[in-house]
PDB file of N, CA and C in Angstrom:
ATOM      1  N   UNK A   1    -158.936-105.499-114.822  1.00  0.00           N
ATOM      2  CA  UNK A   1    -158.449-104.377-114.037  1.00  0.00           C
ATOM      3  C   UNK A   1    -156.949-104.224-114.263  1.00  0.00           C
ATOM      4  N   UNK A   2    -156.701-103.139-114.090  1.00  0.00           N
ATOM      5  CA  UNK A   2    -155.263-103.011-114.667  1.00  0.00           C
ATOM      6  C   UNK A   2    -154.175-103.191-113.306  1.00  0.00           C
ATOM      7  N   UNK A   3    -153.155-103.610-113.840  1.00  0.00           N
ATOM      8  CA  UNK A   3    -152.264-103.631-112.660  1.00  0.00           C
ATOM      9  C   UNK A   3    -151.785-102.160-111.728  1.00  0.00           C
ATOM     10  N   UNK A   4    -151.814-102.137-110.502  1.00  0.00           N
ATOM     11  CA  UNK A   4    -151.262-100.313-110.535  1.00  0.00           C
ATOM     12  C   UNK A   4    -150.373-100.881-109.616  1.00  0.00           C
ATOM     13  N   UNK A   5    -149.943-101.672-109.133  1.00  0.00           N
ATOM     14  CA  UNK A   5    -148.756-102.293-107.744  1.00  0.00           C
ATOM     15  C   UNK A   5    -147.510-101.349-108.455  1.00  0.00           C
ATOM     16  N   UNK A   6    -146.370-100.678-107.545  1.00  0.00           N
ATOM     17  CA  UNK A   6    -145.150 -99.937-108.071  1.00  0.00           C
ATOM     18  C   UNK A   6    -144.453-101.536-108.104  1.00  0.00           C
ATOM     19  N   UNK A   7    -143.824-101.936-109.431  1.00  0.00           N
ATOM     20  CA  UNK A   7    -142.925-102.960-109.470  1.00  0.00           C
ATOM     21  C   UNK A   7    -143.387-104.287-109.025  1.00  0.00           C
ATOM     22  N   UNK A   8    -144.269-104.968-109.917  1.00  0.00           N
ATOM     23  CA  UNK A   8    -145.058-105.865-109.824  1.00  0.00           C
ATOM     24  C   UNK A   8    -143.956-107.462-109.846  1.00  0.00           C
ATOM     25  N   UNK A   9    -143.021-107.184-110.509  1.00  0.00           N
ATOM     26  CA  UNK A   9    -142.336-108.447-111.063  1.00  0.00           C
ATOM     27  C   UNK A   9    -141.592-108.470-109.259  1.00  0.00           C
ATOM     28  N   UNK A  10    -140.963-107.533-108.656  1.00  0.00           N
ATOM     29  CA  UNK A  10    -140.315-107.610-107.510  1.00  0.00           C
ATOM     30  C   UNK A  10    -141.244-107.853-106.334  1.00  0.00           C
ATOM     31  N   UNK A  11    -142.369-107.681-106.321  1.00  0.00           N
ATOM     32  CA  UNK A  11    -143.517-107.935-105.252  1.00  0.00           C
ATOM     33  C   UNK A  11    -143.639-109.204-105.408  1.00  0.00           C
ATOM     34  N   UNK A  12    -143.739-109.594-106.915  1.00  0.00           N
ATOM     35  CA  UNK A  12    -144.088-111.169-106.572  1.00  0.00           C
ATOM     36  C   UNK A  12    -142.703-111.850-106.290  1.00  0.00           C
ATOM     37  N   UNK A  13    -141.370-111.482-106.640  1.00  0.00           N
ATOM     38  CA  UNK A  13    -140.188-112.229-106.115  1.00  0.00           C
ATOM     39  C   UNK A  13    -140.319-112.151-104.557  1.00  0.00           C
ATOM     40  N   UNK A  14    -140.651-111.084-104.032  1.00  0.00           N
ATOM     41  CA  UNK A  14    -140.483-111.163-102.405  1.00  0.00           C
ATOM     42  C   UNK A  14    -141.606-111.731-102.040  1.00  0.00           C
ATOM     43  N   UNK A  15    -142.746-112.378-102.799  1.00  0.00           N
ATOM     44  CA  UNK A  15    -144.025-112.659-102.361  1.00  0.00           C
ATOM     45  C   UNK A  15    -143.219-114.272-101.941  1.00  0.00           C
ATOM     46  N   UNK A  16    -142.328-114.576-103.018  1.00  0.00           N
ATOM     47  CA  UNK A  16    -142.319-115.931-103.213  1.00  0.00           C
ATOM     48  C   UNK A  16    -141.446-116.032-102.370  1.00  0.00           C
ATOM     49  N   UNK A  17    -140.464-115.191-101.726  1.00  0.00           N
ATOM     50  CA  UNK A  17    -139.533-115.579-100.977  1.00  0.00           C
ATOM     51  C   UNK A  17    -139.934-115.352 -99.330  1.00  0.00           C
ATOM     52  N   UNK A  18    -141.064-114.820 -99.167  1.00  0.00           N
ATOM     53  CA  UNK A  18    -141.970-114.878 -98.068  1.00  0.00           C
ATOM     54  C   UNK A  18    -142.517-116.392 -97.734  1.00  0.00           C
ATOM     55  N   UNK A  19    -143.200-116.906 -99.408  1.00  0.00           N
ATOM     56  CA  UNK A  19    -143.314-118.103 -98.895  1.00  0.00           C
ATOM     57  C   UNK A  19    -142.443-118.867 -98.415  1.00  0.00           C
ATOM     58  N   UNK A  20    -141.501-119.013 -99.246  1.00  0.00           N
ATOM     59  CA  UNK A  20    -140.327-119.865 -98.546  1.00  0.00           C
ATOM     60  C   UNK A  20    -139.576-119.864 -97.382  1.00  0.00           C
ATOM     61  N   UNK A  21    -140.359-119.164 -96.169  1.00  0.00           N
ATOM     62  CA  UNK A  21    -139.965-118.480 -95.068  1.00  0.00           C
ATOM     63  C   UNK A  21    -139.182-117.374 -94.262  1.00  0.00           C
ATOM     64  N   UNK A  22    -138.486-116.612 -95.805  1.00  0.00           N
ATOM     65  CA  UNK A  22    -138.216-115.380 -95.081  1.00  0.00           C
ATOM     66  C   UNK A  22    -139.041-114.589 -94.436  1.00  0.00           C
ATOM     67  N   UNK A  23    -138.131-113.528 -93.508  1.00  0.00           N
ATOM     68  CA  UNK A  23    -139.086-112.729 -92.586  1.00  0.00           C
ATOM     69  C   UNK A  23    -138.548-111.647 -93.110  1.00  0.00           C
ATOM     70  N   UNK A  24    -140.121-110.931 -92.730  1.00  0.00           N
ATOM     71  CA  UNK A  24    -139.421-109.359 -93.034  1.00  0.00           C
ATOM     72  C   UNK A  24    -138.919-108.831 -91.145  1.00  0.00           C
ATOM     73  N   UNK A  25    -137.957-108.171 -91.625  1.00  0.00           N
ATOM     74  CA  UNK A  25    -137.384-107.842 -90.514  1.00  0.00           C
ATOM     75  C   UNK A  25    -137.139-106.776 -90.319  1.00  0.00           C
ATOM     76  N   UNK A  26    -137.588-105.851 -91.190  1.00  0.00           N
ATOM     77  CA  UNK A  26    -137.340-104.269 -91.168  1.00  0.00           C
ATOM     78  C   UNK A  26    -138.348-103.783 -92.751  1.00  0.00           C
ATOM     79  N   UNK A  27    -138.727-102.511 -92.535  1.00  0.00           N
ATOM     80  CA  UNK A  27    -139.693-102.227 -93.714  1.00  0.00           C
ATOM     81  C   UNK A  27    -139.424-100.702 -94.142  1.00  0.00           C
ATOM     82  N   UNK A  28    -138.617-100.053 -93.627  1.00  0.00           N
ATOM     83  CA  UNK A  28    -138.102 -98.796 -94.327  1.00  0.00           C
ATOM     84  C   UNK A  28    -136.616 -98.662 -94.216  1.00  0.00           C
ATOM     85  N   UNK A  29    -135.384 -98.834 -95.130  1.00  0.00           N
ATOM     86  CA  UNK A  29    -136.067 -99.888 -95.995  1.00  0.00           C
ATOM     87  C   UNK A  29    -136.226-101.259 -95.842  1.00  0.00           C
ATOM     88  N   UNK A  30    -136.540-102.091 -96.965  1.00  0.00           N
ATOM     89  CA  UNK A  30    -137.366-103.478 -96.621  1.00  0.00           C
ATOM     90  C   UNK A  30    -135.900-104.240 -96.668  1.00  0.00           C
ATOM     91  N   UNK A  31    -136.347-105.217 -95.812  1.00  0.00           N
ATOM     92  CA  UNK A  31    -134.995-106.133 -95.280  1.00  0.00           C
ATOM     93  C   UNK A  31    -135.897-107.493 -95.087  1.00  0.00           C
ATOM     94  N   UNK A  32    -135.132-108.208 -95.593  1.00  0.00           N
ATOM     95  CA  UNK A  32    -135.765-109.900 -95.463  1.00  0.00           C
ATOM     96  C   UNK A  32    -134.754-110.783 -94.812  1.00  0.00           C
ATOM     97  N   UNK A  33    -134.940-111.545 -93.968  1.00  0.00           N
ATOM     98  CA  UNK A  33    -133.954-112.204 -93.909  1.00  0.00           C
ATOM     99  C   UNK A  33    -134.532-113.761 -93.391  1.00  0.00           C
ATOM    100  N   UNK A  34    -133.237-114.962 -93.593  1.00  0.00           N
ATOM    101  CA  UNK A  34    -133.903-115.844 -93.186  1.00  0.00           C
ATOM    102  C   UNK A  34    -132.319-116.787 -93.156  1.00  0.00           C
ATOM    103  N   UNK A  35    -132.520-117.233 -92.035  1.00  0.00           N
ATOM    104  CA  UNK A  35    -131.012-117.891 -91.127  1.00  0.00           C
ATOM    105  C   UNK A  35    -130.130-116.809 -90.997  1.00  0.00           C
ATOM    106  N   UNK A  36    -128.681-117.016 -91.863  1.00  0.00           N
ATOM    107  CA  UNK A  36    -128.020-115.769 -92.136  1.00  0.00           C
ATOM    108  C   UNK A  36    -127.953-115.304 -92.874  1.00  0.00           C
ATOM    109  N   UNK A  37    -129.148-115.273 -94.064  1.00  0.00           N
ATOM    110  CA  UNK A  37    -128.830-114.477 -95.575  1.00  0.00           C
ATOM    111  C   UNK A  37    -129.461-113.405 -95.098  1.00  0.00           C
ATOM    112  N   UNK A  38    -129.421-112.151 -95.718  1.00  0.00           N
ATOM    113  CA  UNK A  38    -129.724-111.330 -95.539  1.00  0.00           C
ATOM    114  C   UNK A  38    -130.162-110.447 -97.065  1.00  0.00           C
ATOM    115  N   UNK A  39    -131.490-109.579 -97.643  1.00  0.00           N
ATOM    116  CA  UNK A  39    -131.687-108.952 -99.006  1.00  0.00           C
ATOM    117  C   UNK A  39    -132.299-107.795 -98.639  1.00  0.00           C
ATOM    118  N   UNK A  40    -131.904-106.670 -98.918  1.00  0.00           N
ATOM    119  CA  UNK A  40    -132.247-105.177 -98.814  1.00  0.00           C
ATOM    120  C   UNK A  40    -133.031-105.153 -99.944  1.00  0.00           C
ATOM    121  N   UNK A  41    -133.986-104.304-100.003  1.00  0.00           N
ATOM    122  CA  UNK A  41    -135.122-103.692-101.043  1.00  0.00           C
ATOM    123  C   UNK A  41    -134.306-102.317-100.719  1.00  0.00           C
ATOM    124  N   UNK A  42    -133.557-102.256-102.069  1.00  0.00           N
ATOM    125  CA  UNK A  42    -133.611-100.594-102.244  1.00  0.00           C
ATOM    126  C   UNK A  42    -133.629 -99.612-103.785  1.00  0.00           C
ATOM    127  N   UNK A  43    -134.297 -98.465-104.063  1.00  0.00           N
ATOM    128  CA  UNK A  43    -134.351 -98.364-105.159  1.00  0.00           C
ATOM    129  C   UNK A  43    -134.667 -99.381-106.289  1.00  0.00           C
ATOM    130  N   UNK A  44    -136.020 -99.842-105.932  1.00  0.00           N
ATOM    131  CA  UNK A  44    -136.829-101.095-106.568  1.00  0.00           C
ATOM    132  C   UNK A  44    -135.433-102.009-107.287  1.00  0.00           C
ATOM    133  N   UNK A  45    -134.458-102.132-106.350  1.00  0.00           N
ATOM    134  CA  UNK A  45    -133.719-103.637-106.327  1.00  0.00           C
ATOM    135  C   UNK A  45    -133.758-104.320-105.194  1.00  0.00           C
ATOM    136  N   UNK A  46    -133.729-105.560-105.195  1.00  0.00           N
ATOM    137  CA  UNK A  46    -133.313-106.636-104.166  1.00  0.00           C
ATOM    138  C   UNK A  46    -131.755-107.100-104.395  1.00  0.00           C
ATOM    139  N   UNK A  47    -131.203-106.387-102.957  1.00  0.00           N
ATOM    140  CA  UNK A  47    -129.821-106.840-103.250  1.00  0.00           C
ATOM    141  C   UNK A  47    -129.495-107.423-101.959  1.00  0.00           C
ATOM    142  N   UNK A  48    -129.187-108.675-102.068  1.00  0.00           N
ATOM    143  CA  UNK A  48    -127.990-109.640-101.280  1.00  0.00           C
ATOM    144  C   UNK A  48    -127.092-109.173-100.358  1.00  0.00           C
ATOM    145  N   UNK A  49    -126.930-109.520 -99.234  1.00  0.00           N
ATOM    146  CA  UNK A  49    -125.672-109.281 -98.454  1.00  0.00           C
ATOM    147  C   UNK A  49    -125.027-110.806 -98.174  1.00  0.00           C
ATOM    148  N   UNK A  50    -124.242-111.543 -99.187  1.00  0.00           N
ATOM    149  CA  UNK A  50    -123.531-112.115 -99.036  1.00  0.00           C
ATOM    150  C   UNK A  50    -124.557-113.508-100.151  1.00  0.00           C
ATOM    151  N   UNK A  51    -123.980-114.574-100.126  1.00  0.00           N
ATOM    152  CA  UNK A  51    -124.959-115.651-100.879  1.00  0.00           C
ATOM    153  C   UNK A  51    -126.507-115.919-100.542  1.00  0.00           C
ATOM    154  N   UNK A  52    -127.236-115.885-101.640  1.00  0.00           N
ATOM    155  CA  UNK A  52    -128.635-115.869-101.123  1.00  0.00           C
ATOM    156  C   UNK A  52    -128.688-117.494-101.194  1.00  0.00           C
ATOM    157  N   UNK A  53    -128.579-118.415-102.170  1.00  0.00           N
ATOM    158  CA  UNK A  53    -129.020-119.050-102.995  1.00  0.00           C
ATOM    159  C   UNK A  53    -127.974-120.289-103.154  1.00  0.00           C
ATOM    160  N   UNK A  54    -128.117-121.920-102.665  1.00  0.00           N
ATOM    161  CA  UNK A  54    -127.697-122.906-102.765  1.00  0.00           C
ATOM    162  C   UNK A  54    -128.313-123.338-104.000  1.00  0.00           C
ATOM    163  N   UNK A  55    -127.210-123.045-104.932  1.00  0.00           N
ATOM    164  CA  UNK A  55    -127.281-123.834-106.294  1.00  0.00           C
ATOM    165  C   UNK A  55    -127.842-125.114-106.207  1.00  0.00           C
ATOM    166  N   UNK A  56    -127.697-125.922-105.393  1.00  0.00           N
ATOM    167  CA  UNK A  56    -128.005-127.163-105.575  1.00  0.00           C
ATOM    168  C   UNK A  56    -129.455-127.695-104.972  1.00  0.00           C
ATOM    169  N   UNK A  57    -129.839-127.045-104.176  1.00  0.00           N
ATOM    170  CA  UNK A  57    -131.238-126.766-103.667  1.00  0.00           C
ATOM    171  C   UNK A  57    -132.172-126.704-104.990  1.00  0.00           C
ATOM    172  N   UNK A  58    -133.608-127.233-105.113  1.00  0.00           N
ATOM    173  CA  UNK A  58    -134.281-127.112-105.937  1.00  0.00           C
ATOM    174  C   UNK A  58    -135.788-126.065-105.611  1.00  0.00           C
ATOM    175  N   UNK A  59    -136.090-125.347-106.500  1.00  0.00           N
ATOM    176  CA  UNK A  59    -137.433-124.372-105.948  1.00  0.00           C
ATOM    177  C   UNK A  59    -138.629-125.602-105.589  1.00  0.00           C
ATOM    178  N   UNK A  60    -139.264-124.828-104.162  1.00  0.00           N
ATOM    179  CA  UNK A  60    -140.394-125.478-103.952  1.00  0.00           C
ATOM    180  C   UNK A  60    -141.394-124.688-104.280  1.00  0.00           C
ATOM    181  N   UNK A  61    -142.259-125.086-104.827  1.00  0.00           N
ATOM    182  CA  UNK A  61    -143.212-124.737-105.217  1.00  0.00           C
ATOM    183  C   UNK A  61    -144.231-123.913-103.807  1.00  0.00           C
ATOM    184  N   UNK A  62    -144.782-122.872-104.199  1.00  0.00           N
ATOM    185  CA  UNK A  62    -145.274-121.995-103.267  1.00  0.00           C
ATOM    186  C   UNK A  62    -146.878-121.820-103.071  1.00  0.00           C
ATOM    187  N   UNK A  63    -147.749-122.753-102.616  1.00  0.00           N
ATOM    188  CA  UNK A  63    -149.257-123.191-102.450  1.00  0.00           C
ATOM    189  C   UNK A  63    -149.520-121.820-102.485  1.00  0.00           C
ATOM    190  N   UNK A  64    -149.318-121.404-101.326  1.00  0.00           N
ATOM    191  CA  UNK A  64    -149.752-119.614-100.322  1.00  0.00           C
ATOM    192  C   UNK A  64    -149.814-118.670-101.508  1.00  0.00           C
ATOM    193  N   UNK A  65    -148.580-118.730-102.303  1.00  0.00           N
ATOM    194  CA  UNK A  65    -148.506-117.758-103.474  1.00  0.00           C
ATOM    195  C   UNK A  65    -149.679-117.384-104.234  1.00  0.00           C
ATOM    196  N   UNK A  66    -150.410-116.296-104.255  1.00  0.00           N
ATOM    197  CA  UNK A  66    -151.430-115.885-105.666  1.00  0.00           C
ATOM    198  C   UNK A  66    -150.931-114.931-106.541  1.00  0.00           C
ATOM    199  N   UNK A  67    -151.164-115.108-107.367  1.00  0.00           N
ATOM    200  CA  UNK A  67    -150.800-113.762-108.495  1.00  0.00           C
ATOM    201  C   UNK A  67    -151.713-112.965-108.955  1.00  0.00           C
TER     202      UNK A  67
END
């Protein structure tokens, strides 16, 4: 079956960052947030309000995740 999702590669980035416990906190537009980071979905980008991402932190792997 063919893929028809609008922007498949960004669904699964926010899929994965769902797992990792962000919340969605708003959905027009989409807003994630989780402690104090904060990432707007706009014009099929995900953009940052301020540091998302502790370099030194390693990815956990995401069970919940399907592709």
């Amino acid at each position: 079956m063919k893929e028809q999702r609008y922007l498949p590669a960004l669904r699964a980035h926010i899929d994965q960052l769902l797992c990792e416990n962000w919340v969605i906190t708003q959905r027009n537009p989409l807003k994630l947030q989780l402690g104090g980071r904060t990432c707007l979905v706009t014009h099929g980008m995900l953009i940052s309000e301020g540091p998302l991402w502790n370099h030194a932190e390693t990815p956990r792997p995401c069970s919940a995740l399907s592709l």
